[in-house]
C-alpha atoms as a PDB file:
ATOM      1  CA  UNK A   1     163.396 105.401  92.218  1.00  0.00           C
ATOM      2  CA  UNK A   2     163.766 104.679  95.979  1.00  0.00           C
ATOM      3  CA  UNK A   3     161.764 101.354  97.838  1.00  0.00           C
ATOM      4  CA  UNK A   4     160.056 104.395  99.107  1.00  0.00           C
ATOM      5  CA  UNK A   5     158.405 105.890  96.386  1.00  0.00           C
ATOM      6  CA  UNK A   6     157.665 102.924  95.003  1.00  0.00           C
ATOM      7  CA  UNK A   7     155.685 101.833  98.368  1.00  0.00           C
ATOM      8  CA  UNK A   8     154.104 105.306  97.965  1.00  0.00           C
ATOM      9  CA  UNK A   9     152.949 104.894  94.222  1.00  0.00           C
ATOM     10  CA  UNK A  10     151.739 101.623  94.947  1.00  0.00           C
ATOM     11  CA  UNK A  11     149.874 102.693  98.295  1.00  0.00           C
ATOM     12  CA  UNK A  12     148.370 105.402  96.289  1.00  0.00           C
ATOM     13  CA  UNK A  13     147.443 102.553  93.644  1.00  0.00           C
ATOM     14  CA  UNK A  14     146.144 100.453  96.712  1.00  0.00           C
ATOM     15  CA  UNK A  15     143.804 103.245  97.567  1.00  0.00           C
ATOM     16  CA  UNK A  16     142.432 104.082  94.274  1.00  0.00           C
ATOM     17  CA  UNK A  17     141.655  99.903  93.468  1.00  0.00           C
ATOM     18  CA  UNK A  18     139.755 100.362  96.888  1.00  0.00           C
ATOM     19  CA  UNK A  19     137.776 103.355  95.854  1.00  0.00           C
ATOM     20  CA  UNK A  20     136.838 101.979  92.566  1.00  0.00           C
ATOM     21  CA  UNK A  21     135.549  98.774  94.646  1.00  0.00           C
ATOM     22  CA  UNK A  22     133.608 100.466  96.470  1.00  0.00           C
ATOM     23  CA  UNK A  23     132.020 102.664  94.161  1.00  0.00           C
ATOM     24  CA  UNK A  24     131.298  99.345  91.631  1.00  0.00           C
ATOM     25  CA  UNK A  25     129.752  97.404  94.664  1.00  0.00           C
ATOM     26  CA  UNK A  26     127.755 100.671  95.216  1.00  0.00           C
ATOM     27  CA  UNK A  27     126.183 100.999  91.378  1.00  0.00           C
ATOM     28  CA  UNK A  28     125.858  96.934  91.489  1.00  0.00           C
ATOM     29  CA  UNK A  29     123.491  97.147  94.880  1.00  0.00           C
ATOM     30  CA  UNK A  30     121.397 100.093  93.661  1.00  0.00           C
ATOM     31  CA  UNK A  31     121.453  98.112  90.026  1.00  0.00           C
ATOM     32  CA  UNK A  32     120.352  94.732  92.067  1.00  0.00           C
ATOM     33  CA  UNK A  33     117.701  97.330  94.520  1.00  0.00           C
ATOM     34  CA  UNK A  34     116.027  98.925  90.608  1.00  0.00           C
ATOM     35  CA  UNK A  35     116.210  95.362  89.527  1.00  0.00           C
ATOM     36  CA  UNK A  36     114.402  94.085  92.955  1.00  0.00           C
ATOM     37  CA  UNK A  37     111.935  97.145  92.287  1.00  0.00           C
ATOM     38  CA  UNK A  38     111.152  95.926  88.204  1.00  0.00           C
ATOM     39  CA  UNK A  39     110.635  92.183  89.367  1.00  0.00           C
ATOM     40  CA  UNK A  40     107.931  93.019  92.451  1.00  0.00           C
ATOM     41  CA  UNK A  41     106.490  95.189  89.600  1.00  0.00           C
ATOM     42  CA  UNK A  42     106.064  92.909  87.129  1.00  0.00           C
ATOM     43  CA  UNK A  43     104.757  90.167  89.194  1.00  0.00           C
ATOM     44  CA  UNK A  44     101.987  92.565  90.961  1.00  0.00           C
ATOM     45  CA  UNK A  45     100.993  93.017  86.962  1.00  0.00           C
ATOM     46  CA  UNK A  46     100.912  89.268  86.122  1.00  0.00           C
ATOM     47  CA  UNK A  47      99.029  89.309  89.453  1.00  0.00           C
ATOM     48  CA  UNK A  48      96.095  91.866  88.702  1.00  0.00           C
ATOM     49  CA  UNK A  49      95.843  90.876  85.417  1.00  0.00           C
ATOM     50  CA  UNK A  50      95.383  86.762  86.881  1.00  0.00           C
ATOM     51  CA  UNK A  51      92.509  88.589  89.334  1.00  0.00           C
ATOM     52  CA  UNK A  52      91.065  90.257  86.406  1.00  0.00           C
ATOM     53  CA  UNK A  53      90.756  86.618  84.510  1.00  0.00           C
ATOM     54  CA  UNK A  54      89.363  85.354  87.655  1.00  0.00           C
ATOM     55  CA  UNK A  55      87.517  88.046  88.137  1.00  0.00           C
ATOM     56  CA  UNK A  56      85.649  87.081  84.454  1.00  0.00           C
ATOM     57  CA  UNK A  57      85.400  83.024  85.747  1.00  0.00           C
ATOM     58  CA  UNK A  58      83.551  84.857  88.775  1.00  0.00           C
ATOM     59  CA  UNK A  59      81.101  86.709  87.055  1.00  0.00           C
ATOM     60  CA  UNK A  60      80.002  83.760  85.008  1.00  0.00           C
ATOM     61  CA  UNK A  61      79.595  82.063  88.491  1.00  0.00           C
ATOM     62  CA  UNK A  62      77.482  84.860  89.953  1.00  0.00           C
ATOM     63  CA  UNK A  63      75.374  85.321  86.796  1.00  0.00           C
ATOM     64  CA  UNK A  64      74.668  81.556  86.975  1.00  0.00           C
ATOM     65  CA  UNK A  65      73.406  81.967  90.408  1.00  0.00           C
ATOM     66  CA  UNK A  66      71.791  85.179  90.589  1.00  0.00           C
ATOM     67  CA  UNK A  67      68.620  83.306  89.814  1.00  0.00           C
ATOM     68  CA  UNK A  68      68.495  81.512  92.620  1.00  0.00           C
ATOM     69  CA  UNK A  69      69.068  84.895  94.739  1.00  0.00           C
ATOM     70  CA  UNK A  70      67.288  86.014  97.583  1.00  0.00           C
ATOM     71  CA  UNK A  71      63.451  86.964  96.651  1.00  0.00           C
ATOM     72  CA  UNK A  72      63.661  84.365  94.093  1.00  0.00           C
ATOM     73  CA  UNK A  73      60.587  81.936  94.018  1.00  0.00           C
ATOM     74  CA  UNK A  74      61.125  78.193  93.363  1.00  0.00           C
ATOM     75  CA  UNK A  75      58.315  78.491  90.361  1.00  0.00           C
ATOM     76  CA  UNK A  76      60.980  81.521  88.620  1.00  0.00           C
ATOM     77  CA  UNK A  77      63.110  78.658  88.425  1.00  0.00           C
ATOM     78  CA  UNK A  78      61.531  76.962  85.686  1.00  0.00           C
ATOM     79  CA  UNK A  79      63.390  76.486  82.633  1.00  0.00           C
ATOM     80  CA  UNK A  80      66.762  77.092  84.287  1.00  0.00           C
ATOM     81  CA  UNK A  81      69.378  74.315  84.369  1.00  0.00           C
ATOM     82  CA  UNK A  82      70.768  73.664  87.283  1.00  0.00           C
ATOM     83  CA  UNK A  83      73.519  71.476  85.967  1.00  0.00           C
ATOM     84  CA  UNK A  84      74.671  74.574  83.740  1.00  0.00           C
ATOM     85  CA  UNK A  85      74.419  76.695  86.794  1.00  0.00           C
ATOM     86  CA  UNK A  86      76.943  74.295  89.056  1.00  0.00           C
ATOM     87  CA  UNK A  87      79.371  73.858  85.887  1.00  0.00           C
ATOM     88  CA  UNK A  88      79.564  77.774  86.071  1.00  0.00           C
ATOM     89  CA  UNK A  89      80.285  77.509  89.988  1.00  0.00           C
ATOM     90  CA  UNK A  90      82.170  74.492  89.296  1.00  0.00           C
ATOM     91  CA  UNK A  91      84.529  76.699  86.963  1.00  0.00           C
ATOM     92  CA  UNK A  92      85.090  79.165  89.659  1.00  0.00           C
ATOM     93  CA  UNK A  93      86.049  76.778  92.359  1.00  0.00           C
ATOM     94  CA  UNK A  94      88.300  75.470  89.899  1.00  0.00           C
ATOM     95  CA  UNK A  95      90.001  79.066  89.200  1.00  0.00           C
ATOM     96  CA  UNK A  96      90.653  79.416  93.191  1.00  0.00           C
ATOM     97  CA  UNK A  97      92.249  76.448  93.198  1.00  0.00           C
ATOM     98  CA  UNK A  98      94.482  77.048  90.459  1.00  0.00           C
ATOM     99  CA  UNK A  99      95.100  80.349  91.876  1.00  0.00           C
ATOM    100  CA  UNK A 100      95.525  79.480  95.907  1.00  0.00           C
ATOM    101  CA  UNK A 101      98.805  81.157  96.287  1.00  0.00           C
ATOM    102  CA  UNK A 102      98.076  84.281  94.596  1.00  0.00           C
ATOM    103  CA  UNK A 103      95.231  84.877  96.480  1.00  0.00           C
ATOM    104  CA  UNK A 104      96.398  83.769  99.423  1.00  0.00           C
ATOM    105  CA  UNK A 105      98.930  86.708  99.088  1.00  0.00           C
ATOM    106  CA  UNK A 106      96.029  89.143  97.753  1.00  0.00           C
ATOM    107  CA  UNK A 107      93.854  88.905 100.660  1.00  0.00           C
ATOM    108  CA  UNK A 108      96.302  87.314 103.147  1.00  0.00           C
ATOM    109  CA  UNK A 109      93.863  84.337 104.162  1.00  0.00           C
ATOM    110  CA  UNK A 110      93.519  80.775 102.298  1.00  0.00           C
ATOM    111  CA  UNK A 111      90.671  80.785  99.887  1.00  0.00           C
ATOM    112  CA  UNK A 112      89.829  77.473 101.171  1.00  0.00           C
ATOM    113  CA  UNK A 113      87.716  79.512 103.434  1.00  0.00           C
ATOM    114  CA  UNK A 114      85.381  80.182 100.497  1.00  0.00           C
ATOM    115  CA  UNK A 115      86.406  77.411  98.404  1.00  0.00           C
ATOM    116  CA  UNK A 116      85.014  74.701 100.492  1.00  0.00           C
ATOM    117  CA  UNK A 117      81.552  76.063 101.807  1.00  0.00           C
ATOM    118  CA  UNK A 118      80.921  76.570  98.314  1.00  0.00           C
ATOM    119  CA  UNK A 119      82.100  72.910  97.443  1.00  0.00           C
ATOM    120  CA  UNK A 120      79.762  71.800 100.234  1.00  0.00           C
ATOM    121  CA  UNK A 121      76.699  73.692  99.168  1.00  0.00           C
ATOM    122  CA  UNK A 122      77.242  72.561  95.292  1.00  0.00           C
ATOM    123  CA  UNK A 123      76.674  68.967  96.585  1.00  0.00           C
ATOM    124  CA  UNK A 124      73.651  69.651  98.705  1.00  0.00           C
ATOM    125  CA  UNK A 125      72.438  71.985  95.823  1.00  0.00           C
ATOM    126  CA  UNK A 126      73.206  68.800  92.857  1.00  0.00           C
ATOM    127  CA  UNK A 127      71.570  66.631  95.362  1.00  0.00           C
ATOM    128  CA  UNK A 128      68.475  68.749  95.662  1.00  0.00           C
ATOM    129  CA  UNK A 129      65.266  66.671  93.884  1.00  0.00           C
ATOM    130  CA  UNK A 130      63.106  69.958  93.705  1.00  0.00           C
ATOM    131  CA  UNK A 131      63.349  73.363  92.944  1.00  0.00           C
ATOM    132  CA  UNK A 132      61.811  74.257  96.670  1.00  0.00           C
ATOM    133  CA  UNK A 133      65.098  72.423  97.481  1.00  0.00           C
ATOM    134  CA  UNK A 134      67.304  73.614  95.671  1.00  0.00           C
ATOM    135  CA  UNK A 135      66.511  77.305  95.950  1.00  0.00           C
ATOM    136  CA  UNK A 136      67.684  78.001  99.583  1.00  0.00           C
ATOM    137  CA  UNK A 137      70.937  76.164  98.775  1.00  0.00           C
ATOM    138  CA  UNK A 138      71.643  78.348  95.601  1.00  0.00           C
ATOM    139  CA  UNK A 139      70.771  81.739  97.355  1.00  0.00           C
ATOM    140  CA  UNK A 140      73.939  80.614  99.486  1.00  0.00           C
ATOM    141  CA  UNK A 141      75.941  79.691  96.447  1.00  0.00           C
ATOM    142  CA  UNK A 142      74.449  83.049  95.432  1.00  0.00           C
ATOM    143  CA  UNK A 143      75.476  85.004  99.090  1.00  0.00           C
ATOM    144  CA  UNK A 144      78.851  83.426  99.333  1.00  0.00           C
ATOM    145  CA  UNK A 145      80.074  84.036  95.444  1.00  0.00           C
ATOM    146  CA  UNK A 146      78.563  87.853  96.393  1.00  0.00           C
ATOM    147  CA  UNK A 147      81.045  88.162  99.586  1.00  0.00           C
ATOM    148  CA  UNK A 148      83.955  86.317  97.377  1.00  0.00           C
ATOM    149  CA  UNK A 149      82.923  89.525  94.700  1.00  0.00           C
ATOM    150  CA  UNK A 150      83.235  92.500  96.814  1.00  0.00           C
ATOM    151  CA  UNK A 151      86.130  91.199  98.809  1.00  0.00           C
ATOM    152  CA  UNK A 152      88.137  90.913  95.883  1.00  0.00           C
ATOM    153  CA  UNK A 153      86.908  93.790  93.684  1.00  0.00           C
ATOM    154  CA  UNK A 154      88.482  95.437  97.182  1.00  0.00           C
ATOM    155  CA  UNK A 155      91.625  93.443  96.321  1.00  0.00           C
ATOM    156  CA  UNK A 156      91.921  94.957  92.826  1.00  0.00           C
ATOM    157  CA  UNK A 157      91.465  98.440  93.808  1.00  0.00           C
ATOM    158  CA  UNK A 158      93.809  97.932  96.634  1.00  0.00           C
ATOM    159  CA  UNK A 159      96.212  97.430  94.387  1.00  0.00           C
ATOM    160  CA  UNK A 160      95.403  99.741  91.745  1.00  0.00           C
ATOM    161  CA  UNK A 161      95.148 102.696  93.906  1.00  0.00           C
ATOM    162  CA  UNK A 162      97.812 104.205  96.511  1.00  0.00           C
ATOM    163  CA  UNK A 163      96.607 104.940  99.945  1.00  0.00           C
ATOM    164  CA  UNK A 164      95.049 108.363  99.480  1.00  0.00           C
ATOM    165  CA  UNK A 165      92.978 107.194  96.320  1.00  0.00           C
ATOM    166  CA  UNK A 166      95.341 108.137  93.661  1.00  0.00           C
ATOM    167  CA  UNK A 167      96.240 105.574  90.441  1.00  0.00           C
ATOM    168  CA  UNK A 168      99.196 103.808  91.458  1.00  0.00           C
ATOM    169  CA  UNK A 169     101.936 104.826  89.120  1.00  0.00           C
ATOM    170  CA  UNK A 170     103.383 101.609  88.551  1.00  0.00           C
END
């Protein structure tokens, strides 16, 4: 065997490592892409399931409050307990703040911004010394936790359903 051939078997060798390179650096970015895919998947379910928890804190919240709703009459609001009634609010402020970040990225603004009006109006509502008091302060705990309700019940079906209405296969 001449220098020659041997320079040509080993080019040839050259070029067939290279093409095997390739190809495995191919199949390992679409594996890392499908892998990329599975992970955004699996975090959007761990996502709407964590809304669907919240969304059970939430209807506690709004049940607690409905009473105080508007049309309500401070003499319907005998018997209720209005400690019971902030606990259930309580809870739900609670469950924002434990999930800031998630719904932060589910409706792309801070739910401080319905966090804290509710905070405010729990005081003013636990500070209330009569039910004539009280009332207009829970029909906002009321209006605000209604707002929160439909804005992420939005949220959900956002991300349940595709663009033209259609169950997202996922």
């Amino acid at each position: 065997m001449t220098s020659e051939t041997v320079t040509w078997i080993g080019t040839a060798f050259s070029i067939l490592g290279a093409g095997i390179a390739i190809w495995q650096a191919w199949q390992a970015r679409t594996s890392a892409n499908k892998a990329e895919t599975a992970r955004q998947q699996i975090i959007g379910r761990f996502e709407h399931g964590e809304l669907g928890v919240l969304d059970g804190v939430l209807a506690a919240a709004l049940k607690a409050m409905e009473k105080y709703g508007p049309g309500s009459r401070a003499s319907s609001l005998r018997g209720t307990s209005p400690d019971s009634d902030a606990n259930a609010v309580r809870a739900f402020t609670a469950a924002l703040d434990r999930h800031t970040d998630m719904l932060t990225k589910a409706f792309g603004g801070p739910c401080v911004d319905v966090r804290d009006p509710i905070n405010a109006l729990l005081v003013e509502f636990g500070a209330a010394r009569s039910a004539e008091e009280r009332l207009p302060k829970g029909t906002e705990i009321y209006l605000e936790i209604t707002t929160f309700t439909g804005n992420m019940k939005k949220a959900l079906d956002d991300r349940t359903l595709d663009a033209n209405g259609a169950a997202d296969p996922a």
